[in-house]
PDB file of N, CA and C in Angstrom:
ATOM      1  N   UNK A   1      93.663 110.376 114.297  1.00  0.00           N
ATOM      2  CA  UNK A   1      94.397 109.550 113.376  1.00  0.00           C
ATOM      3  C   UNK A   1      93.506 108.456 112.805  1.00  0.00           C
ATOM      4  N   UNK A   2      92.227 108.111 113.602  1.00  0.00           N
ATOM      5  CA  UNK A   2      91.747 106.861 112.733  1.00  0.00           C
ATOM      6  C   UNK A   2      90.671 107.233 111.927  1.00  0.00           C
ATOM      7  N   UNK A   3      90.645 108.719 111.805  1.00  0.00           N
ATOM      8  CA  UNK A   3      89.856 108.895 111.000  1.00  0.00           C
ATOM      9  C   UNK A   3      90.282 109.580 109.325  1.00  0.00           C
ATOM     10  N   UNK A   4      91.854 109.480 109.652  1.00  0.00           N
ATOM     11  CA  UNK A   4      92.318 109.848 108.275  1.00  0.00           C
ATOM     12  C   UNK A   4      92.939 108.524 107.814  1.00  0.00           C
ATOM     13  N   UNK A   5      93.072 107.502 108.889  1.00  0.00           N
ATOM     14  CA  UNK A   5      93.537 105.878 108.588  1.00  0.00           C
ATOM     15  C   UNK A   5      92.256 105.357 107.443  1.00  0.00           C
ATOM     16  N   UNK A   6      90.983 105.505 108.083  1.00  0.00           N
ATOM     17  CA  UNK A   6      89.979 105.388 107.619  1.00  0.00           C
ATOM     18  C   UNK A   6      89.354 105.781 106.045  1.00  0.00           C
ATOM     19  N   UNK A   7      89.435 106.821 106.278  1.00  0.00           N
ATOM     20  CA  UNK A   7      88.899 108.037 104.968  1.00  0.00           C
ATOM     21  C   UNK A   7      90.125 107.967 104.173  1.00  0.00           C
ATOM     22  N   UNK A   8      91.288 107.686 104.117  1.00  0.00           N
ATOM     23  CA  UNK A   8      92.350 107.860 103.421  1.00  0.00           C
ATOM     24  C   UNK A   8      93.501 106.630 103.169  1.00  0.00           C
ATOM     25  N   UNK A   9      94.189 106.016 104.423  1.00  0.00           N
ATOM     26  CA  UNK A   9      95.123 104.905 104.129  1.00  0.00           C
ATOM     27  C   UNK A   9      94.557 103.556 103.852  1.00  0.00           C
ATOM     28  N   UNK A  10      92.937 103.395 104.628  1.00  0.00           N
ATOM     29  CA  UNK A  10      92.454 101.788 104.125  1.00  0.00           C
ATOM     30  C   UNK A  10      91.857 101.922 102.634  1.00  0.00           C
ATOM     31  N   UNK A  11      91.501 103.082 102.399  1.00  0.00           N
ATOM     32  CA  UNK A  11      91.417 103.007 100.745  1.00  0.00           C
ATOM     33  C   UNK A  11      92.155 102.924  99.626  1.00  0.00           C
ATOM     34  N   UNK A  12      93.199 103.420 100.078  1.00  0.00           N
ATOM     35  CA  UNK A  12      94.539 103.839  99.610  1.00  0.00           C
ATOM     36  C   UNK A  12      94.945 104.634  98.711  1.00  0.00           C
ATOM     37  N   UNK A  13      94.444 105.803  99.120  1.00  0.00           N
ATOM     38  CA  UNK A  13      94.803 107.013  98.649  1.00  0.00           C
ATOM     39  C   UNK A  13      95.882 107.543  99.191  1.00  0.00           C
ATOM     40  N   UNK A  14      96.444 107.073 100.340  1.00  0.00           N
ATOM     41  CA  UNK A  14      98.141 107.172 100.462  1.00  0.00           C
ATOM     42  C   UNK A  14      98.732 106.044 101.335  1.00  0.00           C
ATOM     43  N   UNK A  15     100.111 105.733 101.310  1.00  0.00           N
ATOM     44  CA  UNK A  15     100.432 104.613 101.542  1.00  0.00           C
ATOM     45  C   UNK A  15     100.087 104.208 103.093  1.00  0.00           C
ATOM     46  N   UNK A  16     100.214 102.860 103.231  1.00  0.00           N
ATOM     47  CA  UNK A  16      99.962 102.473 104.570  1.00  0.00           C
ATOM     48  C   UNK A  16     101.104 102.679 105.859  1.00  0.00           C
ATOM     49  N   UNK A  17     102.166 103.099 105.320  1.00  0.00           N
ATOM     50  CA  UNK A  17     103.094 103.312 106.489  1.00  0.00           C
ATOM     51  C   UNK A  17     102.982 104.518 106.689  1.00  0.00           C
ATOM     52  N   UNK A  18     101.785 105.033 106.250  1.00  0.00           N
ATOM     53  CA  UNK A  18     101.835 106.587 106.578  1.00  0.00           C
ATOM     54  C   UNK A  18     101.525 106.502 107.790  1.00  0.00           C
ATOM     55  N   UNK A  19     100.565 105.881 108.448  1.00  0.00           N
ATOM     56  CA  UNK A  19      99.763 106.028 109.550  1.00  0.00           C
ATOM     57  C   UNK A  19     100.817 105.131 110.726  1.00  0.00           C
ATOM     58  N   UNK A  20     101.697 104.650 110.752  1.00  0.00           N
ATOM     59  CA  UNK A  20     102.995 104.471 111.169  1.00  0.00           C
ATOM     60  C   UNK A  20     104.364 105.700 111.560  1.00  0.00           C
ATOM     61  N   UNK A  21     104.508 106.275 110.207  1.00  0.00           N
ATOM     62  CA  UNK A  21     105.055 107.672 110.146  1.00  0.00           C
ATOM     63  C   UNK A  21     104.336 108.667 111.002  1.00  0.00           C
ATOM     64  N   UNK A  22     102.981 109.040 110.752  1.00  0.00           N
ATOM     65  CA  UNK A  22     102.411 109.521 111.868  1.00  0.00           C
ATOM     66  C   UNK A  22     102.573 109.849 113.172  1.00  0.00           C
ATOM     67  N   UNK A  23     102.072 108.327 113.391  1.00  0.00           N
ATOM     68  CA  UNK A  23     102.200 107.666 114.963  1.00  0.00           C
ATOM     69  C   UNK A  23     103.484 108.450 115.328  1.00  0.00           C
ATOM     70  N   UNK A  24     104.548 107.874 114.380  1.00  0.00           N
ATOM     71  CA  UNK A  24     105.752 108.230 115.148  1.00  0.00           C
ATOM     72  C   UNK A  24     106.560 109.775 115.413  1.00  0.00           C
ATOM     73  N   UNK A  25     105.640 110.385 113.982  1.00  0.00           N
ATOM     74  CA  UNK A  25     105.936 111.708 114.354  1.00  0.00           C
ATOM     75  C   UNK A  25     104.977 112.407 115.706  1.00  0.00           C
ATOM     76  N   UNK A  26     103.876 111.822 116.374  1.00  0.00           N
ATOM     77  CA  UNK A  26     103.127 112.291 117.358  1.00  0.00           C
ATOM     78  C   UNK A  26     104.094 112.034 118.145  1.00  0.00           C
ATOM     79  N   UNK A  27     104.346 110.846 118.590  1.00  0.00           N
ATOM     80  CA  UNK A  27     105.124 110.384 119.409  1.00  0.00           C
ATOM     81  C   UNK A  27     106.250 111.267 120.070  1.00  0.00           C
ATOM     82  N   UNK A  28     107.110 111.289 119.192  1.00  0.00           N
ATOM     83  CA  UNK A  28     108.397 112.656 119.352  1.00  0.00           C
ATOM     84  C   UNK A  28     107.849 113.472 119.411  1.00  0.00           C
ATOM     85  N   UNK A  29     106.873 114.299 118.851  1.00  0.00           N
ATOM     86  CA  UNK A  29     105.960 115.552 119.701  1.00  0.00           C
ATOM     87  C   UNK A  29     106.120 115.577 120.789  1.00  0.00           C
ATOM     88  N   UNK A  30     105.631 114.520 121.375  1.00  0.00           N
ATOM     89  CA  UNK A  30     104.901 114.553 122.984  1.00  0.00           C
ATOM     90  C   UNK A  30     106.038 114.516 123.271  1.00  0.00           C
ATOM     91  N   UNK A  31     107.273 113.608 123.191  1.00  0.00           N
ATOM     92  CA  UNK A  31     108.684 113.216 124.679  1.00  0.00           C
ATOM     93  C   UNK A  31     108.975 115.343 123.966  1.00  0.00           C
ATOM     94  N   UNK A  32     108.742 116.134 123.067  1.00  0.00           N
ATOM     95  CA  UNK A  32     109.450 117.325 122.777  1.00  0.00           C
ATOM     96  C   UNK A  32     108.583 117.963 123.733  1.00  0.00           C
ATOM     97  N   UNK A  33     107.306 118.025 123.461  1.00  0.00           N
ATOM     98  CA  UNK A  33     106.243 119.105 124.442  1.00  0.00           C
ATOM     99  C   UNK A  33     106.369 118.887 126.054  1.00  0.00           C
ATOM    100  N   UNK A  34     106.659 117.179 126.107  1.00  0.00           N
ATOM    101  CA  UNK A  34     106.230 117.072 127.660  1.00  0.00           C
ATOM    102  C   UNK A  34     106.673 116.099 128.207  1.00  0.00           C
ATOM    103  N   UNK A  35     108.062 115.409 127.535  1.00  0.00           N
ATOM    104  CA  UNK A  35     108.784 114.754 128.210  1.00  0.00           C
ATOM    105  C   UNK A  35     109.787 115.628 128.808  1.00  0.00           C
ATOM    106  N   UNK A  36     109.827 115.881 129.940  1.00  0.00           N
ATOM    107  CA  UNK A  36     110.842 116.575 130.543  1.00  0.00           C
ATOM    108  C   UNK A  36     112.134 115.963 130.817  1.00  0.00           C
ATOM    109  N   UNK A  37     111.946 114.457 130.725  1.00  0.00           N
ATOM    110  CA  UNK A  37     113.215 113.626 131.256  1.00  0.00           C
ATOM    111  C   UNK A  37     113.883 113.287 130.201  1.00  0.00           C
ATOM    112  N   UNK A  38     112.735 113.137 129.138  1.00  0.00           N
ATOM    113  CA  UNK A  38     113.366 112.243 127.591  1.00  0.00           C
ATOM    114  C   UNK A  38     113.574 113.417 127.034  1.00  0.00           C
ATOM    115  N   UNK A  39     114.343 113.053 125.798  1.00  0.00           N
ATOM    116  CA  UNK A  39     114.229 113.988 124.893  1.00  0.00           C
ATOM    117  C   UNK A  39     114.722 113.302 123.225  1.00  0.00           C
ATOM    118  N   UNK A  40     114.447 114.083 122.468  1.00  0.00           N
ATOM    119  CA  UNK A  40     114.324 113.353 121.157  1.00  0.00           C
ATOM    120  C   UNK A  40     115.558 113.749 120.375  1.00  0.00           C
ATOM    121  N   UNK A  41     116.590 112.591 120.324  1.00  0.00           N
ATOM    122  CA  UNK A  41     117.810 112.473 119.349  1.00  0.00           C
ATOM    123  C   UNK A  41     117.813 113.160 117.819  1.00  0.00           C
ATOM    124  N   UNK A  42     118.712 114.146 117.983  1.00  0.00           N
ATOM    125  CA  UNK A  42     118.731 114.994 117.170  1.00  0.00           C
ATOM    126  C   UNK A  42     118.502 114.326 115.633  1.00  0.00           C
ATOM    127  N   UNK A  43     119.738 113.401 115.702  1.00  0.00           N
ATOM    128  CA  UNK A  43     119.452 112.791 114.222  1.00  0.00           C
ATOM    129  C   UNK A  43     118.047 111.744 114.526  1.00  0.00           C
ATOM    130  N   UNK A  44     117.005 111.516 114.831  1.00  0.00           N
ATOM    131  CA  UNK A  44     115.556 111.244 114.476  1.00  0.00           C
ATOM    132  C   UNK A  44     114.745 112.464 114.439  1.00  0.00           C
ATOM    133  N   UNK A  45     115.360 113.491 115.222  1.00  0.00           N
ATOM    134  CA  UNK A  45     114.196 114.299 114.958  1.00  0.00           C
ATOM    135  C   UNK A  45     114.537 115.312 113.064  1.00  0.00           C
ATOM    136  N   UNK A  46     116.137 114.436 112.945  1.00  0.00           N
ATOM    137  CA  UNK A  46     116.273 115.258 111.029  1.00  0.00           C
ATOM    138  C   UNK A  46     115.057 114.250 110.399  1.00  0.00           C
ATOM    139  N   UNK A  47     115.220 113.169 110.606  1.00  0.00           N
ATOM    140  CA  UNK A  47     114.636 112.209 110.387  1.00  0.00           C
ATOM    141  C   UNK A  47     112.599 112.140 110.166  1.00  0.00           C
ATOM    142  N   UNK A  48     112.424 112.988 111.430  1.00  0.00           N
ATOM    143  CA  UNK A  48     111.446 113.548 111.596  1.00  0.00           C
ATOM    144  C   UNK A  48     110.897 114.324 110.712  1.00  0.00           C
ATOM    145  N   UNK A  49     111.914 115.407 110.424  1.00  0.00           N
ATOM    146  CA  UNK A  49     111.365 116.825 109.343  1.00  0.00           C
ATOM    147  C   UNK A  49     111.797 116.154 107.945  1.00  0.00           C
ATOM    148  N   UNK A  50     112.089 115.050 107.563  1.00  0.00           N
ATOM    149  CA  UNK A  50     112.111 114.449 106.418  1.00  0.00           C
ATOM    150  C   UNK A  50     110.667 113.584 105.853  1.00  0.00           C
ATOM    151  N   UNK A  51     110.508 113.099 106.893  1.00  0.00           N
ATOM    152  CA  UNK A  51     109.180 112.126 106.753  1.00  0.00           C
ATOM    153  C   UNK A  51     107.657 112.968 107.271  1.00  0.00           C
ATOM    154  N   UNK A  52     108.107 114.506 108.051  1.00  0.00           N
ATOM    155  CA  UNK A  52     106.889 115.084 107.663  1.00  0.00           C
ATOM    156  C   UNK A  52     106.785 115.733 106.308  1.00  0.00           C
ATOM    157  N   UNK A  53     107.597 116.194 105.900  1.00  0.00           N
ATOM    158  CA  UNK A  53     107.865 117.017 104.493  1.00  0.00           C
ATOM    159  C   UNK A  53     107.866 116.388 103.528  1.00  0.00           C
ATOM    160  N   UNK A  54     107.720 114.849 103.651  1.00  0.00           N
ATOM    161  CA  UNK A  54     106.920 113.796 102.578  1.00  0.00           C
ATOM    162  C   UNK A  54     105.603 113.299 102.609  1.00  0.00           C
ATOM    163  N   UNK A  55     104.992 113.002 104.066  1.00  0.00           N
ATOM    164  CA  UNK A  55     103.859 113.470 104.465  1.00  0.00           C
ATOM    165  C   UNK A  55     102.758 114.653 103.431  1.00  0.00           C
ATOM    166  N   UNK A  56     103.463 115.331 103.960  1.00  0.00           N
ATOM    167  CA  UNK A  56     102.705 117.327 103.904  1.00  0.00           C
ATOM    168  C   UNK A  56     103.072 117.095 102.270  1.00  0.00           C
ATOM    169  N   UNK A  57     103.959 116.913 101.447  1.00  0.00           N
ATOM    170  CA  UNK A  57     104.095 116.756 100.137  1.00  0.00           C
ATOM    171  C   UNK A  57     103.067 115.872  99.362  1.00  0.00           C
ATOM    172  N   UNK A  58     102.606 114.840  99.782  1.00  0.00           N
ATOM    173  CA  UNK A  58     101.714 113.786  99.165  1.00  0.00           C
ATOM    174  C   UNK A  58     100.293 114.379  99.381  1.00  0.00           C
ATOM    175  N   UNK A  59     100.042 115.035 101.037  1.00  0.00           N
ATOM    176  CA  UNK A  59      98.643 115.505 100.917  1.00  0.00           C
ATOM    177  C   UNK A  59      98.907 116.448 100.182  1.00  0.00           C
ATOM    178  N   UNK A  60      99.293 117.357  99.744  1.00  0.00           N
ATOM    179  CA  UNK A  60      98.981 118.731  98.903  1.00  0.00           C
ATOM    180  C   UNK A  60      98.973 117.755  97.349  1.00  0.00           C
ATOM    181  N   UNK A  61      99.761 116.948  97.200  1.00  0.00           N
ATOM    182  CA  UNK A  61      99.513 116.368  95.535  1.00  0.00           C
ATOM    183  C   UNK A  61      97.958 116.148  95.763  1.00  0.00           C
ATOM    184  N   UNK A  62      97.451 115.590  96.634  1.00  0.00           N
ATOM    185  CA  UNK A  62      96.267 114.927  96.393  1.00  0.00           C
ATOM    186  C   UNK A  62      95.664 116.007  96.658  1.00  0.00           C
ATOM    187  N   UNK A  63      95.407 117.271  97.676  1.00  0.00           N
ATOM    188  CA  UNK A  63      94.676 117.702  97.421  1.00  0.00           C
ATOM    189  C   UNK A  63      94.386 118.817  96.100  1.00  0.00           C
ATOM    190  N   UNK A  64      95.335 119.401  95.598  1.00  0.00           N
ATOM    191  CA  UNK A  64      95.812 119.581  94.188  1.00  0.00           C
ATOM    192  C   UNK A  64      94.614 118.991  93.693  1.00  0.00           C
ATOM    193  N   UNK A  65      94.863 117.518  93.327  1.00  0.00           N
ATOM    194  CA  UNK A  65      94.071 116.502  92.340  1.00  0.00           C
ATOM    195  C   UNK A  65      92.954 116.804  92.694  1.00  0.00           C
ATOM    196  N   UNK A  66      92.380 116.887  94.165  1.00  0.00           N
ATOM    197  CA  UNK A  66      91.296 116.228  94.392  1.00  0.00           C
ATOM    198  C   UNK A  66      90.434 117.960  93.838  1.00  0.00           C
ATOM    199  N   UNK A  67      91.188 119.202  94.626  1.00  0.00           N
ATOM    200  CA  UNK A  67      90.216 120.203  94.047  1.00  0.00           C
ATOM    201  C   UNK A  67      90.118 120.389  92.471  1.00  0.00           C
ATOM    202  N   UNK A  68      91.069 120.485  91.873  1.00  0.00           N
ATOM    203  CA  UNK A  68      91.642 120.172  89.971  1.00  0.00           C
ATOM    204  C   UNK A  68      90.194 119.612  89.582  1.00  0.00           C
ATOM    205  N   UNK A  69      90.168 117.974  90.387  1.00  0.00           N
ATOM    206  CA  UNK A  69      89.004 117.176  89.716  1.00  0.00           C
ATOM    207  C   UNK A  69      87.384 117.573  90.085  1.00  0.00           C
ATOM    208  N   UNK A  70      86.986 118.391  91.062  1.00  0.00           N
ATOM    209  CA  UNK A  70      86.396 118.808  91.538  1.00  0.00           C
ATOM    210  C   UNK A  70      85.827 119.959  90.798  1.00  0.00           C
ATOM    211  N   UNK A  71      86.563 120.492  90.139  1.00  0.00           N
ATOM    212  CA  UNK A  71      86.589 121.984  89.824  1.00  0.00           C
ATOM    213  C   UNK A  71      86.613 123.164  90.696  1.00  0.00           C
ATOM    214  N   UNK A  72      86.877 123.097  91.697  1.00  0.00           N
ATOM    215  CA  UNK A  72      87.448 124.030  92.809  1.00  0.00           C
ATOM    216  C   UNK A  72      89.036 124.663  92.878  1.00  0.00           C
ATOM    217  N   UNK A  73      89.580 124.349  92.244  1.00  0.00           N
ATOM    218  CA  UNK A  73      90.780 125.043  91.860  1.00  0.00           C
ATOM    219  C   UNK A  73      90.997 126.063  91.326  1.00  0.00           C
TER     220      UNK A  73
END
């Protein structure tokens, strides 16, 4: 993560609560993979597949742009 914080959100090529959104989608990963005791509330984890699917939406715009400008497209 701090290397796409780095290369990508301190420049700001996408917003800064991304790396927040992130965090928090790792987060619920882990209590899903390997919290055996916890488990992740259905309505955060809709919540979840909303804010990755805006995520995953912004990198493909950019990378779009970035190959487009490149000429690799």
């Amino acid at each position: 993560m701090s290397g796409f914080s780095e290369h990508f959100i301190k420049p700001g090529v996408f917003p800064a609560d991304f790396g927040q959104k992130i965090q928090r989608l790792r987060m619920d990963r882990e209590v899903g993979d390997y919290g055996y005791t916890l488990t992740v509330d259905p309505g955060d984890a809709r919540e979840d597949v909303k804010t990755a699917t805006g995520i995953v939406s912004s990198i493909m715009e950019y990378l779009k742009a970035f190959l487009s400008d490149t000429g690799l497209d």
